[in-house]
C-alpha atoms as a PDB file:
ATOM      1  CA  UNK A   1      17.147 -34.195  24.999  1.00  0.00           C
ATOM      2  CA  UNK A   2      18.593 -35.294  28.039  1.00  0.00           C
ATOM      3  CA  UNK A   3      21.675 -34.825  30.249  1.00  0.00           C
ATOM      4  CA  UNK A   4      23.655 -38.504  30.671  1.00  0.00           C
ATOM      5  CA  UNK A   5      24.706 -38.581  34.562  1.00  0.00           C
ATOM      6  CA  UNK A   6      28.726 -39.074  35.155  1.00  0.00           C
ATOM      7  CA  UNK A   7      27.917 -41.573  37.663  1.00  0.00           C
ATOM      8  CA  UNK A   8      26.276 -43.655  34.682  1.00  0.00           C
ATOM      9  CA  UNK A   9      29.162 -42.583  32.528  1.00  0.00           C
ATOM     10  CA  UNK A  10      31.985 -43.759  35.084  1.00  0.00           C
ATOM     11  CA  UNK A  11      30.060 -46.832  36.452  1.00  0.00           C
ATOM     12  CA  UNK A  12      29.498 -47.896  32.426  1.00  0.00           C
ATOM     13  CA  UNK A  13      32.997 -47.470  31.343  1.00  0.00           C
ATOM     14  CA  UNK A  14      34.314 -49.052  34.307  1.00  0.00           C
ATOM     15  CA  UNK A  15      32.108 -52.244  34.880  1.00  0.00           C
ATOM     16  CA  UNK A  16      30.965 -52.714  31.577  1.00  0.00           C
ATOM     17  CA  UNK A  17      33.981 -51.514  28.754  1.00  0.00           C
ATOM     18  CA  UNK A  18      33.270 -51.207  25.841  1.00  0.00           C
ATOM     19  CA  UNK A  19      29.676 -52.090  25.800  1.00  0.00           C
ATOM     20  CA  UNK A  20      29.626 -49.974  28.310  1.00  0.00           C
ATOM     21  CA  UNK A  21      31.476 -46.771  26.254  1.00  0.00           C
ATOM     22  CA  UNK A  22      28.641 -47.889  23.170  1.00  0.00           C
ATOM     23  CA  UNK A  23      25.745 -47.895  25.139  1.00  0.00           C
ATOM     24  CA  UNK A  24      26.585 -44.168  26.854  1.00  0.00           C
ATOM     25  CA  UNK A  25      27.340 -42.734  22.995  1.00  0.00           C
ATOM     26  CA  UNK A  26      23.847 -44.435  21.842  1.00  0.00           C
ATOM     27  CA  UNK A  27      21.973 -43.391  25.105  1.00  0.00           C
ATOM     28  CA  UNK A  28      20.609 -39.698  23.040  1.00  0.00           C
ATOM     29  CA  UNK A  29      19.403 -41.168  20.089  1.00  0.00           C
ATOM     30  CA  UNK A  30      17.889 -43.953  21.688  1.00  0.00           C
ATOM     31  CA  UNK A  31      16.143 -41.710  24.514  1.00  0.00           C
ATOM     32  CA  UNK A  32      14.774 -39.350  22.005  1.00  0.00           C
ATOM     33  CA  UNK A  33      13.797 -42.942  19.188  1.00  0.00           C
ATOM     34  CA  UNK A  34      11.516 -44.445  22.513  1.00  0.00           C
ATOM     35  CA  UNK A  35      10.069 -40.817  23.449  1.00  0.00           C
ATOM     36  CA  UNK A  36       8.763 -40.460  20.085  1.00  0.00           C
ATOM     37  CA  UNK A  37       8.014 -44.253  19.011  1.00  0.00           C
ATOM     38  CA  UNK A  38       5.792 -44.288  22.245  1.00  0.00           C
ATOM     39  CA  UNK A  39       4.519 -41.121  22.015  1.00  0.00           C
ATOM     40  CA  UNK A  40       6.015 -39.785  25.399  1.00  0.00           C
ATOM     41  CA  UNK A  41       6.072 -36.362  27.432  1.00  0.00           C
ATOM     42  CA  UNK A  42       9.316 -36.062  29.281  1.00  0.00           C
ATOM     43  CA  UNK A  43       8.185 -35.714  32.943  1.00  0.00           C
ATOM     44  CA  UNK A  44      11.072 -34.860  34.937  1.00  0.00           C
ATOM     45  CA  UNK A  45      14.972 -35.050  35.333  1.00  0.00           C
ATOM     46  CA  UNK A  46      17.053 -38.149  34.812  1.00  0.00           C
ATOM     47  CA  UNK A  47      17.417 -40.955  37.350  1.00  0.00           C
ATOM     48  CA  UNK A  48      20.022 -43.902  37.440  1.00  0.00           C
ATOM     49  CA  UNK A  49      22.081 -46.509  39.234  1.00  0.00           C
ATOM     50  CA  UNK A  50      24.946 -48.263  38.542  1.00  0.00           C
ATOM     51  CA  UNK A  51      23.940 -49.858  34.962  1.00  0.00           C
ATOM     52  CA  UNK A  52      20.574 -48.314  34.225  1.00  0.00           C
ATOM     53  CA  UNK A  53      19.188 -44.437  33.039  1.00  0.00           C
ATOM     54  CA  UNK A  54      15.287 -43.851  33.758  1.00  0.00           C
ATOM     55  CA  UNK A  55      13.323 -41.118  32.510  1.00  0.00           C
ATOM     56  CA  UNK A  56      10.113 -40.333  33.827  1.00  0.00           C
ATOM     57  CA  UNK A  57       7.491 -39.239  31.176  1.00  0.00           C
ATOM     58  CA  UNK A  58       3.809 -39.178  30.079  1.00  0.00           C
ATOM     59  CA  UNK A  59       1.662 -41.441  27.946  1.00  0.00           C
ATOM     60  CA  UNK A  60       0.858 -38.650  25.446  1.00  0.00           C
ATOM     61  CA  UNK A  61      -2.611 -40.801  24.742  1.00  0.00           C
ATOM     62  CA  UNK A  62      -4.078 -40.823  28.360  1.00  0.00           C
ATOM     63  CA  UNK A  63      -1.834 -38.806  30.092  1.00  0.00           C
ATOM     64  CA  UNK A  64      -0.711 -42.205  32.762  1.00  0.00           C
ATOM     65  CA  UNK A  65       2.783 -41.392  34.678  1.00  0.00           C
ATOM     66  CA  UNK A  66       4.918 -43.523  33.445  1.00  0.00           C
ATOM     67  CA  UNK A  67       9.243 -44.074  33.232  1.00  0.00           C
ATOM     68  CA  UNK A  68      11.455 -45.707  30.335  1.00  0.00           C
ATOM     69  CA  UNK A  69      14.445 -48.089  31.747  1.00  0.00           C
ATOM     70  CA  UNK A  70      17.045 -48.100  29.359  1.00  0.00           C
ATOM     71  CA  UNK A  71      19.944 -50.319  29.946  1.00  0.00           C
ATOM     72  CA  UNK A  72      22.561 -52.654  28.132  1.00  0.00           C
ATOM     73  CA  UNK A  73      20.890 -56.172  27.242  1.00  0.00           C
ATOM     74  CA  UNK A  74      22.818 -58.710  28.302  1.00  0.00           C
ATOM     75  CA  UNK A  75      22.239 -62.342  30.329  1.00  0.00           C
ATOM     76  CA  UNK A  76      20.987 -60.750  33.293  1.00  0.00           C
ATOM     77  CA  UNK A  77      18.888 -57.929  31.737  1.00  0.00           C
ATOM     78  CA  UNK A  78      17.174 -59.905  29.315  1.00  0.00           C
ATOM     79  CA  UNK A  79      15.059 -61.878  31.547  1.00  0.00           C
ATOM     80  CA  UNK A  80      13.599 -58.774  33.251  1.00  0.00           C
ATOM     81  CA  UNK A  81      10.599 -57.880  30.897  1.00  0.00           C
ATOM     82  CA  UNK A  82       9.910 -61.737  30.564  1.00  0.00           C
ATOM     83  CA  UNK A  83       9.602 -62.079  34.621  1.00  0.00           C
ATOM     84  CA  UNK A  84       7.668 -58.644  34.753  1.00  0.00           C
ATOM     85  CA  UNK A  85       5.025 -59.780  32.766  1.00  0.00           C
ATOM     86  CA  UNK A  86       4.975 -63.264  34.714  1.00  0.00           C
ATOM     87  CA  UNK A  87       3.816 -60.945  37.682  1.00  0.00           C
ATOM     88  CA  UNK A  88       1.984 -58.753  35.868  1.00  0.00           C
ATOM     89  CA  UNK A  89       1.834 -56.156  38.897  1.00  0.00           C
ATOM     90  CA  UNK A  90       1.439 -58.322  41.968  1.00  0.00           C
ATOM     91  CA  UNK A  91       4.007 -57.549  44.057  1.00  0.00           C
ATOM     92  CA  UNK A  92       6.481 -55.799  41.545  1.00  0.00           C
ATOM     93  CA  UNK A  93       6.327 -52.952  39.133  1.00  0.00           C
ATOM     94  CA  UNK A  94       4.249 -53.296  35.895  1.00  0.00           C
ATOM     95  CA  UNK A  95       5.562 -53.064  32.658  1.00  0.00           C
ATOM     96  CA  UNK A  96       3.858 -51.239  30.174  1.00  0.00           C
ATOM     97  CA  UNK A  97       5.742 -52.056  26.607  1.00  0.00           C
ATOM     98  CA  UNK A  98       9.338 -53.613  25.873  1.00  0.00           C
ATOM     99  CA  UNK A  99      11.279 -53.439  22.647  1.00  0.00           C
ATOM    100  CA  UNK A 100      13.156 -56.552  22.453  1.00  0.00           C
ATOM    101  CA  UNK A 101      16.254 -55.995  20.418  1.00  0.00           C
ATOM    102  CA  UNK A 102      17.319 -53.315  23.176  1.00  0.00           C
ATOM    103  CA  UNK A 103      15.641 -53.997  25.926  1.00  0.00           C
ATOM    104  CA  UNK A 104      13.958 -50.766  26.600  1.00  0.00           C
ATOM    105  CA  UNK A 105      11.323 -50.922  28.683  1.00  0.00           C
ATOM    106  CA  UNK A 106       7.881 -48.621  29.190  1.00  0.00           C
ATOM    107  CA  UNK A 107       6.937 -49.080  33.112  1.00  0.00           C
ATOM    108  CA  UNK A 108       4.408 -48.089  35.348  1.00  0.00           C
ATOM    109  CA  UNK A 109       6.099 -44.820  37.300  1.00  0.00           C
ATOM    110  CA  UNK A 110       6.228 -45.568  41.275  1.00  0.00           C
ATOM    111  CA  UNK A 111       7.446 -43.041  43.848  1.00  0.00           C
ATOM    112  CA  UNK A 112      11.129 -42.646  43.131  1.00  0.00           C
ATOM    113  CA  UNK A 113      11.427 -40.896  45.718  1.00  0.00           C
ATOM    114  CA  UNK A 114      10.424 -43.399  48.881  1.00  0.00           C
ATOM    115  CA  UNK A 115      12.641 -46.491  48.775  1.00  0.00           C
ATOM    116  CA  UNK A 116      11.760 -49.032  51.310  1.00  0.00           C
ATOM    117  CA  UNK A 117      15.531 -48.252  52.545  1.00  0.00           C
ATOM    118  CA  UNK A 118      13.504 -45.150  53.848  1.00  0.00           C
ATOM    119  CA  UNK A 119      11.760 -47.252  56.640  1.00  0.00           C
ATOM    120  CA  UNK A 120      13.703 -46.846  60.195  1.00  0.00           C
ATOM    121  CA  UNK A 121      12.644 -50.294  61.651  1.00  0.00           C
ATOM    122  CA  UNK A 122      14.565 -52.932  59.285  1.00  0.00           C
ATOM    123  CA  UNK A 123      12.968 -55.518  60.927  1.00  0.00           C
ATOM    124  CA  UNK A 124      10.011 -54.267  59.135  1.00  0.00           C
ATOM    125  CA  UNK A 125      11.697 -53.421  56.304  1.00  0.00           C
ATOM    126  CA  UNK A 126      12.779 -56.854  56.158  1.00  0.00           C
ATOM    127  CA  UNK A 127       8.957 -58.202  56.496  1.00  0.00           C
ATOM    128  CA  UNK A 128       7.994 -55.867  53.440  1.00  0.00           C
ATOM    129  CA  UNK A 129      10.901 -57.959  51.893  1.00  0.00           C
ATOM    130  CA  UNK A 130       9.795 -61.551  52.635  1.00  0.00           C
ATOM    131  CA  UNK A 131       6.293 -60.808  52.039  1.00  0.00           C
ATOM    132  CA  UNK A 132       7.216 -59.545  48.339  1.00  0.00           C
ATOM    133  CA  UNK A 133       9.247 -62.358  47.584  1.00  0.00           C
ATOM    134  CA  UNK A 134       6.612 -65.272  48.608  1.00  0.00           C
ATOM    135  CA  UNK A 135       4.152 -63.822  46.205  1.00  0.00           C
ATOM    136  CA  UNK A 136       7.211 -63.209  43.269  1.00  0.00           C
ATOM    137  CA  UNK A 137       8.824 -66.503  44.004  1.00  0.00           C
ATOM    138  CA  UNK A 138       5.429 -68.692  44.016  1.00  0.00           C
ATOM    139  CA  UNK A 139       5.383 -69.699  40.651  1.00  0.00           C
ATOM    140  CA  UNK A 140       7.820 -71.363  38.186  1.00  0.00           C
ATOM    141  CA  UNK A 141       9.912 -69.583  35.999  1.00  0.00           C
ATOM    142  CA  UNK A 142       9.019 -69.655  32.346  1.00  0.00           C
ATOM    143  CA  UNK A 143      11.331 -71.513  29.867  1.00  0.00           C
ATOM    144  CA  UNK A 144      14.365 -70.558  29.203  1.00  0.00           C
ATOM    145  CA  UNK A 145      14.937 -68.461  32.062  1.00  0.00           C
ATOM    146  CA  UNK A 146      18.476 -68.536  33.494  1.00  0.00           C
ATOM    147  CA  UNK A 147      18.893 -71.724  35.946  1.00  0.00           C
ATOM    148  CA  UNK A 148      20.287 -71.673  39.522  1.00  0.00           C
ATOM    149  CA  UNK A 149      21.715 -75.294  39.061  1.00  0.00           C
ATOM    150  CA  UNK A 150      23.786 -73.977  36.186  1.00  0.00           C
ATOM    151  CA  UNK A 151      25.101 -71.258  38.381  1.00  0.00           C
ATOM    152  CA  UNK A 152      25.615 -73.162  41.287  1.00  0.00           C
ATOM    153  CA  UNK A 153      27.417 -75.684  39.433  1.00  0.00           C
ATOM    154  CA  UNK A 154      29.950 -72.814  37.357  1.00  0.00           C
ATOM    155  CA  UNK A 155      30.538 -71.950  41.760  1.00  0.00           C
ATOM    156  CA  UNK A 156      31.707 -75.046  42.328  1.00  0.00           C
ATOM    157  CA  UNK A 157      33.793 -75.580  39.881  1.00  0.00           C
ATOM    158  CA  UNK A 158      35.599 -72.122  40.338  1.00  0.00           C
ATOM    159  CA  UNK A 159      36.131 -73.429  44.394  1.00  0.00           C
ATOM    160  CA  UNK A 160      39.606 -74.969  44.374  1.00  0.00           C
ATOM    161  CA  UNK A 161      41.141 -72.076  42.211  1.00  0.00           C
ATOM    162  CA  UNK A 162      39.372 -69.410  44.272  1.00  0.00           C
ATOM    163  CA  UNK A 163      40.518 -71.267  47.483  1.00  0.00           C
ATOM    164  CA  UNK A 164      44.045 -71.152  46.447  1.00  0.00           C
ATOM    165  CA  UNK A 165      44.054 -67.033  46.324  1.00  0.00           C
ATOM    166  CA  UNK A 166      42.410 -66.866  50.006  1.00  0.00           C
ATOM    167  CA  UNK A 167      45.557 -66.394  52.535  1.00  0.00           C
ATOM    168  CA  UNK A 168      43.611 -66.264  55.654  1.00  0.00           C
ATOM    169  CA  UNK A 169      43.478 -69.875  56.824  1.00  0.00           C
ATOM    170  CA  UNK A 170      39.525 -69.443  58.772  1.00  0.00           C
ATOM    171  CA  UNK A 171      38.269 -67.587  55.707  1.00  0.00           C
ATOM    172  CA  UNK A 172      39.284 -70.207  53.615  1.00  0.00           C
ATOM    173  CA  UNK A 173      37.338 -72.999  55.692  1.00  0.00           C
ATOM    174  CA  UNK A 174      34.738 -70.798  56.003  1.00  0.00           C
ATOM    175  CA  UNK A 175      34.154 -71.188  52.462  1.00  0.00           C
ATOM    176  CA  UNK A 176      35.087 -74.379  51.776  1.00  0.00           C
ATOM    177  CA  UNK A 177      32.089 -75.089  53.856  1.00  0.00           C
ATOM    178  CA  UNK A 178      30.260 -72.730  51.813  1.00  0.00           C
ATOM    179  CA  UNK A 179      30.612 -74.827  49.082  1.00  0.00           C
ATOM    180  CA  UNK A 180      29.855 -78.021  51.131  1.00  0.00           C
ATOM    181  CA  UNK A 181      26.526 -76.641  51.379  1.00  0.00           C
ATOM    182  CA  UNK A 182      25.810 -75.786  48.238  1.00  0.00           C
ATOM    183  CA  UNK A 183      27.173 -78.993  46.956  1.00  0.00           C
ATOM    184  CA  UNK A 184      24.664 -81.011  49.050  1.00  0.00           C
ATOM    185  CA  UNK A 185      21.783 -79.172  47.748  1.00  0.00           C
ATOM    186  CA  UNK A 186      23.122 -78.421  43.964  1.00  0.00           C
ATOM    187  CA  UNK A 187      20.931 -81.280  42.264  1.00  0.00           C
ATOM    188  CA  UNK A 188      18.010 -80.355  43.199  1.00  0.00           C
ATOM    189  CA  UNK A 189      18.048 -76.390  42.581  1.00  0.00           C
ATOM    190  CA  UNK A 190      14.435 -75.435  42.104  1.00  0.00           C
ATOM    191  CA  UNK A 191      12.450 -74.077  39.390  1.00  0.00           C
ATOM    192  CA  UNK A 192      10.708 -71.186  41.399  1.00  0.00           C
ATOM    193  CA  UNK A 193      10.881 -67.750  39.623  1.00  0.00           C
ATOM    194  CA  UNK A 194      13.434 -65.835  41.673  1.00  0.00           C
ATOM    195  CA  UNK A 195      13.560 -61.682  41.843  1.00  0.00           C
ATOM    196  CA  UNK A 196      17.686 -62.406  42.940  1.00  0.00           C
ATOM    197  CA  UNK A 197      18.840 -58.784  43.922  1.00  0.00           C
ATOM    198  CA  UNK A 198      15.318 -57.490  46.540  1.00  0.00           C
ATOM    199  CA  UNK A 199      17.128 -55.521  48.700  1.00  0.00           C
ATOM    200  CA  UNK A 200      16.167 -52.229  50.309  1.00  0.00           C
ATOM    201  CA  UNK A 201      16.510 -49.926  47.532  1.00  0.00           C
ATOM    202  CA  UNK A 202      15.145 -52.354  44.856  1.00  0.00           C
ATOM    203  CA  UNK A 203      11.513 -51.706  46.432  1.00  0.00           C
ATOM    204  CA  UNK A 204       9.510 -48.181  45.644  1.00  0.00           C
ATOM    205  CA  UNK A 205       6.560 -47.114  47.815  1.00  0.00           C
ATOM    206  CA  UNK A 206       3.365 -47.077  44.858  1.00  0.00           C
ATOM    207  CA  UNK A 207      -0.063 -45.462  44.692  1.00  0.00           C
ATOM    208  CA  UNK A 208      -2.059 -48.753  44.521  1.00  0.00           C
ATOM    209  CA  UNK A 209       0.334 -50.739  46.650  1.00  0.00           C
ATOM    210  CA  UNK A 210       2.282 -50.217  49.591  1.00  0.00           C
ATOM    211  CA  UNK A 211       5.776 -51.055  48.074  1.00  0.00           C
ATOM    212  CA  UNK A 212       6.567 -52.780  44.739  1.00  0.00           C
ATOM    213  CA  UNK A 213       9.858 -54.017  43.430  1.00  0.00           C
ATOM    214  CA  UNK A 214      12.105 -53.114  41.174  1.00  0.00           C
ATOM    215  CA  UNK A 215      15.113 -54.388  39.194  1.00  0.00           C
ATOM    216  CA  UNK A 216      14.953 -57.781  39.097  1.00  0.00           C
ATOM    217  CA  UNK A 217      17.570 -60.155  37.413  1.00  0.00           C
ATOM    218  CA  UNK A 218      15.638 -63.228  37.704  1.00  0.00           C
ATOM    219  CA  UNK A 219      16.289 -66.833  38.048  1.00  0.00           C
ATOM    220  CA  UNK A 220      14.493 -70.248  38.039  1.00  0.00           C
ATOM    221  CA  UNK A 221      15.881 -71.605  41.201  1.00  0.00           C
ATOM    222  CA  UNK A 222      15.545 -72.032  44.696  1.00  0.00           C
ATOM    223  CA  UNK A 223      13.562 -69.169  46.732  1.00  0.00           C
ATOM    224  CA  UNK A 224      16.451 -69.351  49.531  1.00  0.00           C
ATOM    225  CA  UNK A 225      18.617 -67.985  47.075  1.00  0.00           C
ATOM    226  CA  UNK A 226      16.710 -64.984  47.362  1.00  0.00           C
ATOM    227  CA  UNK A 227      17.199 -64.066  51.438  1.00  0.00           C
ATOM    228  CA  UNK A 228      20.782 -62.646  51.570  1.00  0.00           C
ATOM    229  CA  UNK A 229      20.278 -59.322  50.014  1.00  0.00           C
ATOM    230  CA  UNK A 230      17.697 -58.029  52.620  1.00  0.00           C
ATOM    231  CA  UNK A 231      20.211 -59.820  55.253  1.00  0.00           C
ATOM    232  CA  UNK A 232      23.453 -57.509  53.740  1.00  0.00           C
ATOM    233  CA  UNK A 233      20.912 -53.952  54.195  1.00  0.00           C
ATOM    234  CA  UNK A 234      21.937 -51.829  57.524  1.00  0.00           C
ATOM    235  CA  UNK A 235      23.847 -55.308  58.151  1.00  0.00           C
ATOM    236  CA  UNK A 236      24.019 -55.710  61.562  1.00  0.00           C
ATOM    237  CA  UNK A 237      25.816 -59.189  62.584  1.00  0.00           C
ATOM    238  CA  UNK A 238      23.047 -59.438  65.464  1.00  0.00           C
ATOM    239  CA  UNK A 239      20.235 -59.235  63.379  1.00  0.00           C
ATOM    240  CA  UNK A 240      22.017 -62.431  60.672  1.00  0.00           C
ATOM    241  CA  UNK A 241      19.719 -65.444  62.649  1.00  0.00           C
ATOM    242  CA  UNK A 242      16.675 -62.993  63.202  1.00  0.00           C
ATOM    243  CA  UNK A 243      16.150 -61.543  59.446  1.00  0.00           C
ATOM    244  CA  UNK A 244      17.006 -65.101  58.354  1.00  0.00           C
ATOM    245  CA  UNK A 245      14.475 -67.035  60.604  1.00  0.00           C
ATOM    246  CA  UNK A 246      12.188 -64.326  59.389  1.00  0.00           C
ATOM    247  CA  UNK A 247      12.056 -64.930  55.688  1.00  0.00           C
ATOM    248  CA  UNK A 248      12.488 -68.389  55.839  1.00  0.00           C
ATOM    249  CA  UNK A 249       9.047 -68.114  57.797  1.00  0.00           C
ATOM    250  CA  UNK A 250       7.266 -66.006  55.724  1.00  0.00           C
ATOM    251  CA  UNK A 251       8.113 -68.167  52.577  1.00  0.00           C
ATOM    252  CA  UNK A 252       7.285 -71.529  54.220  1.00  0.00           C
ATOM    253  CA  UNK A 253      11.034 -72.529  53.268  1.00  0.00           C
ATOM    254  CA  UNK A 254      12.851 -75.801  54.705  1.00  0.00           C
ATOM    255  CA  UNK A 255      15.258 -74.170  56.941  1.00  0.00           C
ATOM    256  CA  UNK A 256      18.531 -76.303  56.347  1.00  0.00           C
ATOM    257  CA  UNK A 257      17.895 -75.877  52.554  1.00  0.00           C
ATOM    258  CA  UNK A 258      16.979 -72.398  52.819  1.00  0.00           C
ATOM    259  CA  UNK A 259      20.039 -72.078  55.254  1.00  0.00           C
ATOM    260  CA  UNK A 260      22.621 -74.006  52.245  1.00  0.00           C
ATOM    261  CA  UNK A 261      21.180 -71.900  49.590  1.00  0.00           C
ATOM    262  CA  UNK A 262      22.261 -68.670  51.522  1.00  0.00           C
ATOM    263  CA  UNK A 263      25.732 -69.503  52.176  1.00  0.00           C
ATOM    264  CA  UNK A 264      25.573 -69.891  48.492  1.00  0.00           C
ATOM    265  CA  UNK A 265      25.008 -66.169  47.984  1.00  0.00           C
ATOM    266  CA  UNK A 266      28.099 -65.883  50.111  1.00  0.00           C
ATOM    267  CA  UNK A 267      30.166 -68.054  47.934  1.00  0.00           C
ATOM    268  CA  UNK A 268      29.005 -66.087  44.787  1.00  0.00           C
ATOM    269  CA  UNK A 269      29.857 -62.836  46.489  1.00  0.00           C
ATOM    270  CA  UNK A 270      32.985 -64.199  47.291  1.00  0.00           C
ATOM    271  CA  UNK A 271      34.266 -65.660  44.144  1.00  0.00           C
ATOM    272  CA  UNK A 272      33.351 -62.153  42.487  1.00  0.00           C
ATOM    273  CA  UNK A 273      35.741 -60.512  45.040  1.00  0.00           C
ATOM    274  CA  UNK A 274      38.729 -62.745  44.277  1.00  0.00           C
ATOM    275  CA  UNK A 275      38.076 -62.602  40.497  1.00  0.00           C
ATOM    276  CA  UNK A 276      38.126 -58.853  40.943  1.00  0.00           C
ATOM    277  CA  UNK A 277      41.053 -59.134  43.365  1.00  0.00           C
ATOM    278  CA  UNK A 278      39.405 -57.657  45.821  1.00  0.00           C
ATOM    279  CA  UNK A 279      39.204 -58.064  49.717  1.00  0.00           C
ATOM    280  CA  UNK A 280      36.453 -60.843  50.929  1.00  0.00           C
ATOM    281  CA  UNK A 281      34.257 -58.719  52.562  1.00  0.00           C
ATOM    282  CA  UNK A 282      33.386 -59.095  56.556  1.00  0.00           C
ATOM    283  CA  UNK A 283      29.892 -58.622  56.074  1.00  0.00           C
ATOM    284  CA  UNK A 284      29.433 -61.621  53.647  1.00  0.00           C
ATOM    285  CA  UNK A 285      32.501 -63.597  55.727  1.00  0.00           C
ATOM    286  CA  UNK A 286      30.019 -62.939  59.225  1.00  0.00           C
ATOM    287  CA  UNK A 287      26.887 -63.853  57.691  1.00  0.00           C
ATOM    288  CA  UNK A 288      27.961 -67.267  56.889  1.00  0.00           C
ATOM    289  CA  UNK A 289      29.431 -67.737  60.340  1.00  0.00           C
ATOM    290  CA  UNK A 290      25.977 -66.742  62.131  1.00  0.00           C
ATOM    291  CA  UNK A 291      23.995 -68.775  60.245  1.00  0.00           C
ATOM    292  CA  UNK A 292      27.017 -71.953  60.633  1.00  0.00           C
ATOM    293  CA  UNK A 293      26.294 -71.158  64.609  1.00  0.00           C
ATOM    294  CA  UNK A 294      30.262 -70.337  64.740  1.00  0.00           C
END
C-alpha cells in the first residue's frame, strides 16, 4: 500500500539497529492491519521524520481527516498516547485511538504543511512556544510516567567519565558547572507533565487552534526542563537571555531553578555527544555560557 521513505529506512537502521531493520520490514503489513482494523481511506502521500511514518487518511464512518503515527515502542514512545489523552486537545494534538502492543496511534490530522518553524519573527515563535507549554506542563504527570529525577540522577553519575573524554580545558568547566546546577536542584525534580522535545517543528498550525503540538516524549519533571529546545531553533547566541527570560515568564517559573534545569538540557545533550563520540556542539556549549553571564 504504501511507499517506505529512505530517509526512514537510513535514519531506522542507523539510530535504531535492529529494531530499527524489524520495524521497516513490518511497516506494510502493519500500515495496511491499522487501515483496515480502523476502517481508514488513505488520504495522501507518506510523511516522516527521523523515527516515525504518518499517513494521512479518512474515518471511513464520518468521513473526519485524520493521520496514523506509526513508530517503534520503546521508553520514550510509550508515554505519548498516555500524555495525549492527559491533554485531551488543549494545547496539543488529539488522539483519536491507540493500539497498545504497537503503539500505533489514530490522531486528529493538523496542517502538515505549516510548522510554527514557518513564522519569520522567532521571538514570536518562541511566545507560541511558552504559551503551549504552560497549559501542557500545568498538571502532574500520571503514574508511572518516566521521572526527571531518575534522569537527572543517571547525568550525574555519567559526569566524571564524560569529563575525562572532554580535551578542551573551558568546555570541561563549563560542564562541570553544568552539573553543579543540576546537582543543587536534583532532589527536588518536579512532578509536572513535561512535552520535553517543543521545538519549532514539533508545533502544526490547526483548524480549531492556532498551533498545536506534536511529538511529545513526555516526562514528570520540572517545566524548566522544557525551555532549551525553543532556545536551540534559528539559535542565535544574542537571543539565549531574551527567549529564556521569555518562557520563564510566561510559565511563572523561579528563574534560578528554571535557569539550573536548562543547563541540564545542556549536560544531556552533551553526554549524548561524547557517548556518540561526537564533537560538543557550540550551540549547546554558548547557551550555557549566556545564561552563566560568562
Amino acid at each position: 500500500m504504501i511507499d517506505i521513505p529512505d530517509g526512514l529506512v537510513e535514519s531506522q537502521y542507523t539510530y535504531a539497529g535492529e529494531a530499527g531493520r524489524a520495524f521497516i520490514a513490518g511497516l506494510p503489513a502493519r500500515v495496511e492491519e491499522f487501515v483496515e482494523r480502523w476502517d481508514l481511506r488513505v488520504d495522501g502521500p507518506v510523511m516522516h521524520g527521523m523515527a516515525a511514518l504518518v499517513l494521512p487518511v479518512v474515518v471511513r464512518g464520518d468521513g473526519t481527516p485524520a493521520a496514523v503515527k506509526f513508530q517503534i515502542l520503546d521508553e520514550e514512545t510509550e508515554g505519548e498516547p498516555v500524555a495525549l489523552r492527559v491533554w485531551d486537545g488543549d494545547g496539543a494534538v488529539r488522539l483519536l485511538d491507540h493500539d497498545e502492543p504497537t503503539g500505533t496511534m489514530l490522531l486528529e490530522r493538523l496542517d502538515s504543511g505549516r510548522m510554527l518553524d514557518s513564522v519569520e519573527d522567532s521571538r514570536k515563535a518562541v511566545l507560541v512556544i511558552a504559551g503551549l507549554l504552560a497549559r501542557l506542563t500545568s498538571g502532574p504527570a500520571p503514574q508511572g510516567m518516566r521521572r526527571l529525577v531518575d534522569i537527572a540522577g543517571d547525568m550525574l553519575a555519567q559526569v566524571p567519565s564524560a569529563l575525562a573524554a572532554v580535551a578542551d580545558p573551558a568546555d570541561r568547566a563549563l560542564l562541570a558547572d553544568c552539573a553543579a546546577a543540576v546537582r543543587e536542584v536534583a532532589g527536588e525534580a518536579g512532578d509536572r507533565l513535561l512535552h520535553w522535545d517543543l521545538h519549532f517543528e514539533n508545533v502544526l498550525a490547526a483548524s480549531r487552534e492556532p498551533w498545536l503540538a506534536i511529538d511529545p516524549k513526555p516526562l514528570a519533571g520540572d517545566p524548566g526542563f522544557d525551555l532549551k529546545p525553543a532556545i536551540d531553533n534559528r539559535f542565535d547566541a544574542d537571543e539565549v537571555v531574551w527567549r529564556f527570560d521569555a518562557m520563564s515568564g510566561v510559565l511563572g517559573l523561579d528563574r534560578e531553578r528554571a535557569r539550573a534545569w536548562t543547563l541540564g538540557r545542556v549536560l544531556q545533550d552533551s553526554l549524548w555527544e561524547i557517548e556518540d563520540g561526537r564533537p560538543l556542539a557550540p550551540d549547546h556549549l554558548e547557551t550555557a555560557r549566556r545564561l552563566l553571564g560568562r
